[in-house]
C-alpha atoms as a PDB file:
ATOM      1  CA  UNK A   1     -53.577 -21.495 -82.490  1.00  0.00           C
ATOM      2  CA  UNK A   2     -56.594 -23.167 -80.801  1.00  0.00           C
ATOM      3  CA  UNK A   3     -54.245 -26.244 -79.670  1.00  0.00           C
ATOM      4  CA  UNK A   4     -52.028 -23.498 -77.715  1.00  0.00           C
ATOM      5  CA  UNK A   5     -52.141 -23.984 -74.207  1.00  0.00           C
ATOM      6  CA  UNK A   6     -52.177 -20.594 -72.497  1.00  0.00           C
ATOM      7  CA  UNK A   7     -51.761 -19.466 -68.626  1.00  0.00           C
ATOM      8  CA  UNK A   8     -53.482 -16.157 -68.293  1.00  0.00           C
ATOM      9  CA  UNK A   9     -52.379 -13.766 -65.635  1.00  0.00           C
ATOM     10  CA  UNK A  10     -54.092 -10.388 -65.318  1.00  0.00           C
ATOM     11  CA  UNK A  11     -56.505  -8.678 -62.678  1.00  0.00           C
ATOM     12  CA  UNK A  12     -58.012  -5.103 -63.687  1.00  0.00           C
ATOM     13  CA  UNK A  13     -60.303  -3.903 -66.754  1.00  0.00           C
ATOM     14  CA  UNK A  14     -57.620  -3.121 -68.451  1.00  0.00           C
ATOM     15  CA  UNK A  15     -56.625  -7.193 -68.802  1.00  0.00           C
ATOM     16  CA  UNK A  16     -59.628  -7.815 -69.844  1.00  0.00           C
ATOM     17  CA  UNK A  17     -59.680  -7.484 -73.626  1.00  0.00           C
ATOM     18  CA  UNK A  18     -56.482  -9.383 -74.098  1.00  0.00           C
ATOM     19  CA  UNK A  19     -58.252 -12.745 -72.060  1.00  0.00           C
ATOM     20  CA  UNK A  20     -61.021 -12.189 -74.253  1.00  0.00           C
ATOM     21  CA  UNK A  21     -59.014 -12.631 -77.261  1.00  0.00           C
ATOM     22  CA  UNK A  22     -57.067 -15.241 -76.334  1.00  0.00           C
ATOM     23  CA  UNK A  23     -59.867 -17.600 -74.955  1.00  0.00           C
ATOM     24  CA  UNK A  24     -61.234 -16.811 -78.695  1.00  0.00           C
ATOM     25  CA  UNK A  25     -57.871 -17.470 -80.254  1.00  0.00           C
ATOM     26  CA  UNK A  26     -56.186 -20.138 -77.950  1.00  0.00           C
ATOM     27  CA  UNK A  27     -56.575 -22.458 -75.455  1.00  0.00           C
ATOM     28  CA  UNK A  28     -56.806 -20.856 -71.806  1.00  0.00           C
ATOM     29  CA  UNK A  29     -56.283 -24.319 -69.573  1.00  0.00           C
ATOM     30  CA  UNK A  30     -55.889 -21.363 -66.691  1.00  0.00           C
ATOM     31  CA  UNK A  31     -56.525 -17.870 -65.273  1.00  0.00           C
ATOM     32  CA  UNK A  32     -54.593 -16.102 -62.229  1.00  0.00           C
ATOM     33  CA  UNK A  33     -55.694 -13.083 -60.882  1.00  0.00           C
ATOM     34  CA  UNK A  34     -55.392 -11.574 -57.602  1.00  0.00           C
ATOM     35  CA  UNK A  35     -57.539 -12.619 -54.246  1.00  0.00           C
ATOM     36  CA  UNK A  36     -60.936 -11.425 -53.889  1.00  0.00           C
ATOM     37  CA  UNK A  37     -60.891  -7.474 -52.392  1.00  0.00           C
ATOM     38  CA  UNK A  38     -63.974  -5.526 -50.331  1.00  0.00           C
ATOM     39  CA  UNK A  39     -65.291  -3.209 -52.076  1.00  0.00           C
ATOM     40  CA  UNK A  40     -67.691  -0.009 -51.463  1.00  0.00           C
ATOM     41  CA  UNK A  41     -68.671   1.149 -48.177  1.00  0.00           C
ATOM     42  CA  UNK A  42     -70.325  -2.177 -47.323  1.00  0.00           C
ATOM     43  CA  UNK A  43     -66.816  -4.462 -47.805  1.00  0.00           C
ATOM     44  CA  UNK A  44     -68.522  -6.395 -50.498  1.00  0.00           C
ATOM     45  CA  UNK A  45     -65.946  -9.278 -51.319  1.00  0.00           C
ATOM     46  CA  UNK A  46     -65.453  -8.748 -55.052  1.00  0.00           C
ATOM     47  CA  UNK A  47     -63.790 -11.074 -57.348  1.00  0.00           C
ATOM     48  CA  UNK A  48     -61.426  -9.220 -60.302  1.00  0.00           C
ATOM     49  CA  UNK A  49     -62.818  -8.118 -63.312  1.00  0.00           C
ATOM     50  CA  UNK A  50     -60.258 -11.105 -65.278  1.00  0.00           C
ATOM     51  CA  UNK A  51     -61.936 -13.602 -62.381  1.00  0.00           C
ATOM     52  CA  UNK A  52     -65.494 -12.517 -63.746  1.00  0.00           C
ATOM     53  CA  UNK A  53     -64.862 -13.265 -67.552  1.00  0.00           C
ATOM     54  CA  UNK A  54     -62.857 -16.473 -66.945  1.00  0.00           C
ATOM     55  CA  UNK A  55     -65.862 -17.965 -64.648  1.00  0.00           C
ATOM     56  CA  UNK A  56     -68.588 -16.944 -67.246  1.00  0.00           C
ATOM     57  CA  UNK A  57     -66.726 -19.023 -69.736  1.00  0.00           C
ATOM     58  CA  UNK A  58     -66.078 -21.737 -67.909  1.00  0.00           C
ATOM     59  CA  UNK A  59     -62.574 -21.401 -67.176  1.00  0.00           C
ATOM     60  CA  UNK A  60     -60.544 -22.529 -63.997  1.00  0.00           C
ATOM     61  CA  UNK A  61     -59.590 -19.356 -61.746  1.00  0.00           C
ATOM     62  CA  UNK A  62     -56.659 -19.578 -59.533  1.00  0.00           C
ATOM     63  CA  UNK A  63     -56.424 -16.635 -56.735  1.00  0.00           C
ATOM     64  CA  UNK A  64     -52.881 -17.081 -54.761  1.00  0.00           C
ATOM     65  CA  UNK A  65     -52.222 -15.030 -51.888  1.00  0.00           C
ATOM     66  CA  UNK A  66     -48.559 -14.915 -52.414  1.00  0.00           C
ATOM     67  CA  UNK A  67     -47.829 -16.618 -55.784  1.00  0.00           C
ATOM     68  CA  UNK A  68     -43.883 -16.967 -55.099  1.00  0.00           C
ATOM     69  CA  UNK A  69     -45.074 -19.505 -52.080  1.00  0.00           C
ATOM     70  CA  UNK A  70     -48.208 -20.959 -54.407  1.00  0.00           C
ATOM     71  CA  UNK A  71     -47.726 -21.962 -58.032  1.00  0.00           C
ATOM     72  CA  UNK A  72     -47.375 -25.652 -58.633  1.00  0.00           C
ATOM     73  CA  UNK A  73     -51.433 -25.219 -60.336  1.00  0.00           C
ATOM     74  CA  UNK A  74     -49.602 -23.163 -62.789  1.00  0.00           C
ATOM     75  CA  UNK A  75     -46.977 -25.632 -63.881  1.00  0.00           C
ATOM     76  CA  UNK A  76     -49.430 -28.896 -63.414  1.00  0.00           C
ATOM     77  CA  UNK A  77     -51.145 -27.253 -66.324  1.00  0.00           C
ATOM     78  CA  UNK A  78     -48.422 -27.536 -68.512  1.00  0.00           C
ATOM     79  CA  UNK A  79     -48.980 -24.732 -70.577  1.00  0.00           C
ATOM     80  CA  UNK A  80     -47.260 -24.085 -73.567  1.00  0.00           C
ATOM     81  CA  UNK A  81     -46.867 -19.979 -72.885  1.00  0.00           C
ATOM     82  CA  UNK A  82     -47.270 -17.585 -70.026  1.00  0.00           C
ATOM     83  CA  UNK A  83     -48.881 -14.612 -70.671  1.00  0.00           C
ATOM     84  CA  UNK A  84     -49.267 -11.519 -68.527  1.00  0.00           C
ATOM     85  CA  UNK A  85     -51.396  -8.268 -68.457  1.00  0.00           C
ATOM     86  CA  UNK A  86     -51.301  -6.315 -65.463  1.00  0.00           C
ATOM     87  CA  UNK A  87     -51.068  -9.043 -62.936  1.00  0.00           C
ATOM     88  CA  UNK A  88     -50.056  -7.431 -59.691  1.00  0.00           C
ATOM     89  CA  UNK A  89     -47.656  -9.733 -58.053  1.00  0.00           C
ATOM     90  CA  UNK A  90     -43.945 -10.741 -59.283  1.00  0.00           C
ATOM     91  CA  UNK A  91     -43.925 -13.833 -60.965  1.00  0.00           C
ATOM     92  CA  UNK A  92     -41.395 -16.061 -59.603  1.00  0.00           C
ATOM     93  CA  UNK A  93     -38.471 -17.952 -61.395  1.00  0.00           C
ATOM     94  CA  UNK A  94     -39.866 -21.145 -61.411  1.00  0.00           C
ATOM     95  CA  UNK A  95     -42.874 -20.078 -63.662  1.00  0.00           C
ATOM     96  CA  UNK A  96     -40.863 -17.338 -65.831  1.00  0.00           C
ATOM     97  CA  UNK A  97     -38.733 -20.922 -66.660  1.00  0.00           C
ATOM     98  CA  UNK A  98     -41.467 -23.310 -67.244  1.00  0.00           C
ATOM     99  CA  UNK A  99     -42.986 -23.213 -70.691  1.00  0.00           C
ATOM    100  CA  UNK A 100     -41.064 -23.966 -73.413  1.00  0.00           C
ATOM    101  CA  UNK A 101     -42.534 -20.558 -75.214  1.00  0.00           C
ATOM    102  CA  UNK A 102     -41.811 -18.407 -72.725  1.00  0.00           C
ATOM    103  CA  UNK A 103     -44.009 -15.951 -70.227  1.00  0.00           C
ATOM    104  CA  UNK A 104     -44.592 -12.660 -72.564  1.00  0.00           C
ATOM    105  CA  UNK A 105     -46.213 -10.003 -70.687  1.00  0.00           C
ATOM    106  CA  UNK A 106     -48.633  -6.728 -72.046  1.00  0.00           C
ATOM    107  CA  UNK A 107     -46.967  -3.693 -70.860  1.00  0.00           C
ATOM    108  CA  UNK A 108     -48.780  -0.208 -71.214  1.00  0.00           C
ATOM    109  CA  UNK A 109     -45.798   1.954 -72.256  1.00  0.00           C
ATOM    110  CA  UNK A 110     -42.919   2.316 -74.313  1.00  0.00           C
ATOM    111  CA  UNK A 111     -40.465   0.597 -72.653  1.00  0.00           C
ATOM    112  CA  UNK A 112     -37.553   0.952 -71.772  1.00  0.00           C
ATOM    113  CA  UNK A 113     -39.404   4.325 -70.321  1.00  0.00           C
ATOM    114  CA  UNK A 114     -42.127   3.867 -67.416  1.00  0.00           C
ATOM    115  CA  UNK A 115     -41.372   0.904 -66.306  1.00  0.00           C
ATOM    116  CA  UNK A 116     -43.528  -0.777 -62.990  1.00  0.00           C
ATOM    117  CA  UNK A 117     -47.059  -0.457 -61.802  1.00  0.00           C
ATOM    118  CA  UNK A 118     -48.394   3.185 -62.788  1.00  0.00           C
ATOM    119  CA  UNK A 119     -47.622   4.025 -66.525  1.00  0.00           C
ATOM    120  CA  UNK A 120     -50.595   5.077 -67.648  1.00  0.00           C
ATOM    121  CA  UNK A 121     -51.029   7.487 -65.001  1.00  0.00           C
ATOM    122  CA  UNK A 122     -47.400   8.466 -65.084  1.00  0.00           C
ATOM    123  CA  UNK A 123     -47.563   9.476 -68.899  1.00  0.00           C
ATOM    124  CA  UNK A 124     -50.641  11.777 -68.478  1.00  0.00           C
ATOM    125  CA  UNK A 125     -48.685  13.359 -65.505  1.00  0.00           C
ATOM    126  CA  UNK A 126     -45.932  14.018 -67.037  1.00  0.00           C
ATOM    127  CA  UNK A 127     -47.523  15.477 -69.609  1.00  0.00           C
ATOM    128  CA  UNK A 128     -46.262  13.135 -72.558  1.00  0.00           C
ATOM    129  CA  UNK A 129     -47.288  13.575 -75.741  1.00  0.00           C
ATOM    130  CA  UNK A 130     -47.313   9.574 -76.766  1.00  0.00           C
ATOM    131  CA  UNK A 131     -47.057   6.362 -75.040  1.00  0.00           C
ATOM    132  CA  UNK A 132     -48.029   2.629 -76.511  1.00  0.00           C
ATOM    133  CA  UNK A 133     -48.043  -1.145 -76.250  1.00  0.00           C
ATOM    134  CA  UNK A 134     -44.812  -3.455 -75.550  1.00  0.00           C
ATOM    135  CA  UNK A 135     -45.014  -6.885 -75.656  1.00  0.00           C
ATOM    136  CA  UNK A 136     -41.897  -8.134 -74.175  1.00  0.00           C
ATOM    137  CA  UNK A 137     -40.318 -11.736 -73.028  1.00  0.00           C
ATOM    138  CA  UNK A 138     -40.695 -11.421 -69.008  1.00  0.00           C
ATOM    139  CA  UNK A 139     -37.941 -11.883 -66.669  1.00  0.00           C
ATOM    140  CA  UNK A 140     -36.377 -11.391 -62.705  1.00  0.00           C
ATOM    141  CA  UNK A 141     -36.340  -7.776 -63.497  1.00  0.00           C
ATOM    142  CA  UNK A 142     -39.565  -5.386 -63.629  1.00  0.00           C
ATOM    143  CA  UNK A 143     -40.340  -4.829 -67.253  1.00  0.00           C
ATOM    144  CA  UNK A 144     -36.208  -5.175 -68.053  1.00  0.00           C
ATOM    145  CA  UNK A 145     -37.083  -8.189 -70.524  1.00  0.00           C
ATOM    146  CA  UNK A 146     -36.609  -8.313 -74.527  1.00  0.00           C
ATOM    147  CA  UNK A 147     -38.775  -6.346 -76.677  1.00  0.00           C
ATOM    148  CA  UNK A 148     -40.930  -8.635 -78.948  1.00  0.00           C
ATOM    149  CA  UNK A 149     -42.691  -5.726 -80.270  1.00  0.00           C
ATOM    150  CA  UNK A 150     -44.205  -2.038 -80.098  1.00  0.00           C
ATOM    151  CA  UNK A 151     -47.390  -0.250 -80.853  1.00  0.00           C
ATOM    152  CA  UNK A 152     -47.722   3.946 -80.065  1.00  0.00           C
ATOM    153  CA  UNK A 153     -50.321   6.223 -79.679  1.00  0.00           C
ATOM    154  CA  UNK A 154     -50.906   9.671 -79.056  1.00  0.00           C
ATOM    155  CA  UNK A 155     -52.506  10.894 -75.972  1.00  0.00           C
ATOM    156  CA  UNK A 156     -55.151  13.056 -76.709  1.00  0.00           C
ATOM    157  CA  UNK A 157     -55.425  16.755 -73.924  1.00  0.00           C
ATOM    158  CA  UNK A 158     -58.764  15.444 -72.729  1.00  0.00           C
ATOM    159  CA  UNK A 159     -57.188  12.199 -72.467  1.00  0.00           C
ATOM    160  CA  UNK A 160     -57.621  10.792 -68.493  1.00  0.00           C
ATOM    161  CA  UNK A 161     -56.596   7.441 -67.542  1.00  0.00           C
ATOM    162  CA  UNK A 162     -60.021   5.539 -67.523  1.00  0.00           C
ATOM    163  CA  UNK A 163     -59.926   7.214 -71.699  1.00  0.00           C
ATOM    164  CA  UNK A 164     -56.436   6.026 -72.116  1.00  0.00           C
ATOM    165  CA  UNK A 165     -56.281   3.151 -70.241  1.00  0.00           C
ATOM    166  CA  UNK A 166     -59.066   1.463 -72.394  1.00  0.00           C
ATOM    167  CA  UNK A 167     -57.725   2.876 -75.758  1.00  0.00           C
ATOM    168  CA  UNK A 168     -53.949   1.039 -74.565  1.00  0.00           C
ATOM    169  CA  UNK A 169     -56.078  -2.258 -73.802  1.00  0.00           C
ATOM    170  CA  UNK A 170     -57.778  -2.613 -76.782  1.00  0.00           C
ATOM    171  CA  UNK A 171     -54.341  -1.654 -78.879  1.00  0.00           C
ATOM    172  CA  UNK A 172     -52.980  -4.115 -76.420  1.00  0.00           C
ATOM    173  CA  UNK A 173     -55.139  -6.863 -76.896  1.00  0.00           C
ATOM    174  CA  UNK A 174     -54.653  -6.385 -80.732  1.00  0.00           C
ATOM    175  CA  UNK A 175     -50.865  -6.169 -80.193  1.00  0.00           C
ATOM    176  CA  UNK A 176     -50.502  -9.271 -78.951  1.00  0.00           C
ATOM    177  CA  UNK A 177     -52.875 -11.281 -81.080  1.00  0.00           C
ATOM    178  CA  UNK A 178     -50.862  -9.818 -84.420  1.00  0.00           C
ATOM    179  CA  UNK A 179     -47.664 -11.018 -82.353  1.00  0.00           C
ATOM    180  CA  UNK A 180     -48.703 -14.459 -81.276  1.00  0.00           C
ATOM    181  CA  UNK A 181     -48.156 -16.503 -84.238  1.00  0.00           C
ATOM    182  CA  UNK A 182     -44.184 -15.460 -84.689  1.00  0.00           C
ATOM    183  CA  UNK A 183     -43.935 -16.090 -80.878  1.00  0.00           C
ATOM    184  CA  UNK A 184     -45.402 -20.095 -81.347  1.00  0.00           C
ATOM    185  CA  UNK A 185     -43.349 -19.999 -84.694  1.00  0.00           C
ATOM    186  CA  UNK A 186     -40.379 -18.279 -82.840  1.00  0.00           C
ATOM    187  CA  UNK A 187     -39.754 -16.257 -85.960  1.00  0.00           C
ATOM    188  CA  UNK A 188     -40.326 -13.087 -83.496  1.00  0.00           C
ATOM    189  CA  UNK A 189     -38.006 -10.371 -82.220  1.00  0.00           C
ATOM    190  CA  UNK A 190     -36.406 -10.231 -79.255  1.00  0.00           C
ATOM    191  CA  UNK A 191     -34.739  -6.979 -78.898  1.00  0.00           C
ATOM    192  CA  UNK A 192     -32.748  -5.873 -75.375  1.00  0.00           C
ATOM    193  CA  UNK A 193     -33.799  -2.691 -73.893  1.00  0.00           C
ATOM    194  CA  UNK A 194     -31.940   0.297 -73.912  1.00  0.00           C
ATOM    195  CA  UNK A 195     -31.129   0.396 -70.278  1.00  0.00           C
ATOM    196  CA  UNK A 196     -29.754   4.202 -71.027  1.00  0.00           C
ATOM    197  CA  UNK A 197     -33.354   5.138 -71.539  1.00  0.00           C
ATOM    198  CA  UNK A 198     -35.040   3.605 -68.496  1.00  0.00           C
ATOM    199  CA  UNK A 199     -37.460   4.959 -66.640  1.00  0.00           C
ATOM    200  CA  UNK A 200     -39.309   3.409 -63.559  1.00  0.00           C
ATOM    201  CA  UNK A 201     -42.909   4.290 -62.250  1.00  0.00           C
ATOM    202  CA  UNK A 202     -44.136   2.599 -58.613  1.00  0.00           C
ATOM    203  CA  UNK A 203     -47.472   2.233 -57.023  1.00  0.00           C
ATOM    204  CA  UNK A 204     -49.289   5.296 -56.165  1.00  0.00           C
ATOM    205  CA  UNK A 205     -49.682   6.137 -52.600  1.00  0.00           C
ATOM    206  CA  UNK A 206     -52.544   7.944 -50.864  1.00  0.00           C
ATOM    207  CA  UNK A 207     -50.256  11.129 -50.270  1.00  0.00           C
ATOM    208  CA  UNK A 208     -49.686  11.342 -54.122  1.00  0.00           C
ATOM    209  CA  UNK A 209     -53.472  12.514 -54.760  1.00  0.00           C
ATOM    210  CA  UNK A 210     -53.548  15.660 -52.656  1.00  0.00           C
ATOM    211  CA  UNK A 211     -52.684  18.437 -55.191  1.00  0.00           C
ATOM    212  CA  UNK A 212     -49.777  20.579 -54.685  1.00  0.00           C
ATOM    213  CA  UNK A 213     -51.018  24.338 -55.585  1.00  0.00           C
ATOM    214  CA  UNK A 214     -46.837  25.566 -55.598  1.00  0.00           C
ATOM    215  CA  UNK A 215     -47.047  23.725 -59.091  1.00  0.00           C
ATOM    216  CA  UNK A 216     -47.560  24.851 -62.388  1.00  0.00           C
ATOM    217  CA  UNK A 217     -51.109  24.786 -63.606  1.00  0.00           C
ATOM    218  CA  UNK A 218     -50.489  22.621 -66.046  1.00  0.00           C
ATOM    219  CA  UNK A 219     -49.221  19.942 -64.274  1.00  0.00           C
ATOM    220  CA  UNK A 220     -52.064  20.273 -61.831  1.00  0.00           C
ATOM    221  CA  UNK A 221     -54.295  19.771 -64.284  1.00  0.00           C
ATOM    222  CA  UNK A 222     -52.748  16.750 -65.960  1.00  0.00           C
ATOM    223  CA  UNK A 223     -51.918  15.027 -62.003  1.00  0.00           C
ATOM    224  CA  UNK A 224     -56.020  15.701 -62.391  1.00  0.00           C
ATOM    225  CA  UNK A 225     -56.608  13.844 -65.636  1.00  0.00           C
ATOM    226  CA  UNK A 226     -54.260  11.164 -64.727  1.00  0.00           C
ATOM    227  CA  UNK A 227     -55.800  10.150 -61.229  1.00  0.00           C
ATOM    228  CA  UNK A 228     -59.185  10.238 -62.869  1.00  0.00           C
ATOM    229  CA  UNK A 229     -61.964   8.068 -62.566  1.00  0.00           C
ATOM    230  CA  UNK A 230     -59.623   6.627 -59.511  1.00  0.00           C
ATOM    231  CA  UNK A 231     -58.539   7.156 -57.105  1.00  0.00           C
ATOM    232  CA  UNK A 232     -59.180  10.704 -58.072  1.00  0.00           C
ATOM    233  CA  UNK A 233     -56.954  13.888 -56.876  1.00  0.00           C
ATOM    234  CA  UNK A 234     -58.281  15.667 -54.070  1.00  0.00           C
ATOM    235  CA  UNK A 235     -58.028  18.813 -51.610  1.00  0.00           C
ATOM    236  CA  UNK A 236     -59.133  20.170 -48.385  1.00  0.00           C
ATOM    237  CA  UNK A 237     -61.673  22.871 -47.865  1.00  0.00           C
ATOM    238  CA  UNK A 238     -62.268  23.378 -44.477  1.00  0.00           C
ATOM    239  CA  UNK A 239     -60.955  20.866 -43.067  1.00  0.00           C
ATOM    240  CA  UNK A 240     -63.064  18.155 -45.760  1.00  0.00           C
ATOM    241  CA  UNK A 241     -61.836  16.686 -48.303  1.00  0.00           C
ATOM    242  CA  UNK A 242     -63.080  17.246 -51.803  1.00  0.00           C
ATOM    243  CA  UNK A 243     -62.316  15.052 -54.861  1.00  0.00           C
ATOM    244  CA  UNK A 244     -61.258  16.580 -58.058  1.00  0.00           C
ATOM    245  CA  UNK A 245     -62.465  15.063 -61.352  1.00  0.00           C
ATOM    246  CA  UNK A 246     -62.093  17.683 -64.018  1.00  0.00           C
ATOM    247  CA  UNK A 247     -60.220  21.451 -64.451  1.00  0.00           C
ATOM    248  CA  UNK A 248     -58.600  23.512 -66.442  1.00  0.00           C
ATOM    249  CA  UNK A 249     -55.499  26.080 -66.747  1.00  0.00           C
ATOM    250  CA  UNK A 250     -57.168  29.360 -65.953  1.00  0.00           C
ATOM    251  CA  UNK A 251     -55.615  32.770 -66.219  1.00  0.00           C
ATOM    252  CA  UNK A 252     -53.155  34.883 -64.268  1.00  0.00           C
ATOM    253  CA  UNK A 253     -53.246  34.290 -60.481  1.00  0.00           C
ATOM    254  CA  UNK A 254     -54.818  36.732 -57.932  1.00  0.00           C
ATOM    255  CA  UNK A 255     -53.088  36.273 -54.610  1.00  0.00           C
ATOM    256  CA  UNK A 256     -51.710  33.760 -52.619  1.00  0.00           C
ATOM    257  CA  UNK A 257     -50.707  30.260 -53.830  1.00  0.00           C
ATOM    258  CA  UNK A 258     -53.493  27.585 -53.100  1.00  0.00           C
ATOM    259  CA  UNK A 259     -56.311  29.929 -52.256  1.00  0.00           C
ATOM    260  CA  UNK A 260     -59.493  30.316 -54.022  1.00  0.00           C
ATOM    261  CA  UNK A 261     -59.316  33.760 -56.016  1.00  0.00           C
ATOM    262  CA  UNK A 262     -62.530  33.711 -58.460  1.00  0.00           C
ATOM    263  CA  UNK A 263     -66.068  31.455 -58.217  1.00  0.00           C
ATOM    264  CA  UNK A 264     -68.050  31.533 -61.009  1.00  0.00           C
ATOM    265  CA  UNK A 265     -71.405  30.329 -62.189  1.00  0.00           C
ATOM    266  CA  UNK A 266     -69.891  26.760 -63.002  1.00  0.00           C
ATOM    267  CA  UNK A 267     -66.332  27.351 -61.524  1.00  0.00           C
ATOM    268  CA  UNK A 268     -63.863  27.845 -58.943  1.00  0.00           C
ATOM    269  CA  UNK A 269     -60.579  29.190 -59.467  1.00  0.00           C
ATOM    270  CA  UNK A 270     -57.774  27.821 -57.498  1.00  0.00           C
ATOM    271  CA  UNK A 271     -53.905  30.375 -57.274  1.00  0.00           C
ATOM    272  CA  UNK A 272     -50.517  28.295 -58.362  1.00  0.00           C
ATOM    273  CA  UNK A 273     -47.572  28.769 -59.307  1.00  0.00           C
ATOM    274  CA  UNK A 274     -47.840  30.348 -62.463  1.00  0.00           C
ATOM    275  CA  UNK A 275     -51.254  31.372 -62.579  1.00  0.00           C
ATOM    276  CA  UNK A 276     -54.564  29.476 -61.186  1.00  0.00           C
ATOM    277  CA  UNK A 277     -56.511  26.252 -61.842  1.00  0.00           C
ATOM    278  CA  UNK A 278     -60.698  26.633 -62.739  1.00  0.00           C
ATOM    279  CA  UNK A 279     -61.921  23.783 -60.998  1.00  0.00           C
ATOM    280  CA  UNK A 280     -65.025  22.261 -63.106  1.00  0.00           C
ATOM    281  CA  UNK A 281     -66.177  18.807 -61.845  1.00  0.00           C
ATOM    282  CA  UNK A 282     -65.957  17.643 -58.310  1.00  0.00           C
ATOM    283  CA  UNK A 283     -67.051  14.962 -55.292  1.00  0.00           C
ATOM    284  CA  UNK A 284     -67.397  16.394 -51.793  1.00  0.00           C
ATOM    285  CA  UNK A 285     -67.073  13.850 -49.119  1.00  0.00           C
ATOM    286  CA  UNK A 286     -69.196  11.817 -48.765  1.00  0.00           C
ATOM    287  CA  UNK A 287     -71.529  12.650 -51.564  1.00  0.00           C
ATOM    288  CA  UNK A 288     -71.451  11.809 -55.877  1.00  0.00           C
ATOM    289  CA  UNK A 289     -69.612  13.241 -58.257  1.00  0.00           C
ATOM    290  CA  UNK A 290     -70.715  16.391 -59.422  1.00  0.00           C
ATOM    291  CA  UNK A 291     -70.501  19.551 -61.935  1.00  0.00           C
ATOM    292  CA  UNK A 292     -69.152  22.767 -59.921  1.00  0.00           C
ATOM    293  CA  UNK A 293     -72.495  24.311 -60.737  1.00  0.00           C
ATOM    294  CA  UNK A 294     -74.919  21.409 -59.593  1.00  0.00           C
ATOM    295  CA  UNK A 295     -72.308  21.839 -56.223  1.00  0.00           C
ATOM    296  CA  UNK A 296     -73.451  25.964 -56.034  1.00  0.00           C
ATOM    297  CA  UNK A 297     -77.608  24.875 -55.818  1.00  0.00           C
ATOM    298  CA  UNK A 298     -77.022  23.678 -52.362  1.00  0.00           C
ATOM    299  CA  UNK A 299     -73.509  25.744 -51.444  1.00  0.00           C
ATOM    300  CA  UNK A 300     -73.380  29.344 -51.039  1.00  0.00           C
ATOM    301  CA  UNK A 301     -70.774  30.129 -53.305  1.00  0.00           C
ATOM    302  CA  UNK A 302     -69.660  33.201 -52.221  1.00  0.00           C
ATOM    303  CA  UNK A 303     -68.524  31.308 -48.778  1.00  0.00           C
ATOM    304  CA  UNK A 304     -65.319  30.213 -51.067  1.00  0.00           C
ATOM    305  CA  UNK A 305     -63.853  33.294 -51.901  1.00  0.00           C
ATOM    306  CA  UNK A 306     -60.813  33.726 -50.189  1.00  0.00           C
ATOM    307  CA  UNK A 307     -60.709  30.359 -48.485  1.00  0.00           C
ATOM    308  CA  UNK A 308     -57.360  28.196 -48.467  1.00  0.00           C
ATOM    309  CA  UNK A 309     -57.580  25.062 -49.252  1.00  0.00           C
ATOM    310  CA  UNK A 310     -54.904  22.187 -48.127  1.00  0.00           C
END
């Protein structure tokens, strides 16, 4: 498949195994990725981690600010398939119509469920016990295009996105490279979704990582595991916030919903719904992330007890 000419589209970490494999496997005449963002506390302009691999290996990078007013680099490259991996912006008719082979994207779920931008985080939070690879023809709608074909795996209780989400790129990556050949041959499947089954997931938004104590542990402590290593759930404790990286269902609740009812040596125990959450690893503003009992050598611990937190 070296002769196969391939546009690449695909921004975060997670898109980065599946370039890698195809610049091994094909012939990448392109990469799009999203614009350069600032990053840190110093704004550092920061190209995408799919813009970093494709300029080590020599390959032309093409950053459009809005690609349904900017794509005629795309089709004077002529490629011979479109392929997609976490992208970011909707990819307009005019490409999706272009190569003869189509424009297949990677999609981290099993669609027709969790469809859109947050799967991976929306299967930990929901507390699902699989989820998998689809590789799927692309088309107007958001992830609504024919199933090529599927891979699952189980997610695992310690499982957080940054552990799933690289477990889902490398099956993805291999996914697509066992799929490939029957795509160029067009001996593949192309199966229509079950539209009875769909699901739909959106972008996160900054009021979706504060954690809601009038839920059930559990589901605290998987909105926990699914927001981790970012953007990371958080509360407020006097006012502050305070980042929440790791927990764990404790035992019966002691008092009022959402107030801190037991500190121990390496702990702090949060009341819910149904019981309370021992809070394990943390980041207080404006300092790194830390275990609960690194936190305790420079915080009087005691000073939680009975505080509400927000």
């Amino acid at each position: 498949m070296k002769d196969l000419k391939v546009v690449f589209m695909g921004t975060p970490d997670f898109a980065v195994p599946v370039l890698k494999e195809l610049i091994e496997n094909t012939n990448v005449v392109l990469v799009v990725t999203k614009e350069d963002k600032e990053v840190g506390r110093k704004r550092v302009l920061t190209p995408s981690p799919v813009a970093v691999l494709a300029a080590s290996r020599g390959i032309e990078v093409f950053k459009p600010h809005r690609l349904k007013n900017d794509y005629q680099v795309i089709l004077d490259k002529d490629p011979d398939i479109i392929i997609t991996c976490a992208y970011g912006q909707i990819v307009p008719t005019a490409i999706l119509e272009y190569p003869p082979l189509g424009c297949i994207n990677v999609h981290a779920s099993l669609l027709p469920k969790y469809r859109g931008a947050s799967p991976i985080t929306a299967v930990i939070m929901n507390g699902e016990e699989k989820t998998g690879i689809t590789i799927m023809y692309m088309d107007e709608g958001i992830d609504t295009g024919n199933i090529i074909h599927a891979s699952e795996i189980s997610i695992e209780s310690a499982d957080t996105y940054g552990t799933l989400s690289e477990k889902l790129s490398v099956l993805g990556a291999d996914l697509l490279m066992k799929t490939l050949p029957s795509i160029v041959d067009e001996t593949n499947f192309s199966l229509a979704q079950d539209e009875s089954e769909a699901t739909y997931v959106g972008m996160l938004k900054r009021e979706d990582e504060r954690l809601d104590f009038n839920d059930a542990a559990k589901n605290i402590v998987n909105k926990i595991r699914a927001l981790n290593p970012e953007p990371l759930a958080n509360i407020l404790v006097d006012d502050e916030e305070w980042k929440i990286l790791s927990a764990e269902v404790g035992s019966t609740k002691t008092g009022e919903v959402g107030v801190i009812s037991e500190v121990g040596k390496d702990y702090f125990s949060i009341n819910c719904q149904d019981g309370c959450v021992n809070i394990r690893e943390i980041k207080p503003s404006g300092k790194k992330n830390m275990m609960v009992r690194d936190f305790f050598n420079g915080y009087k611990k005691e000073n939680l007890i009975n505080k509400k937190v927000g």
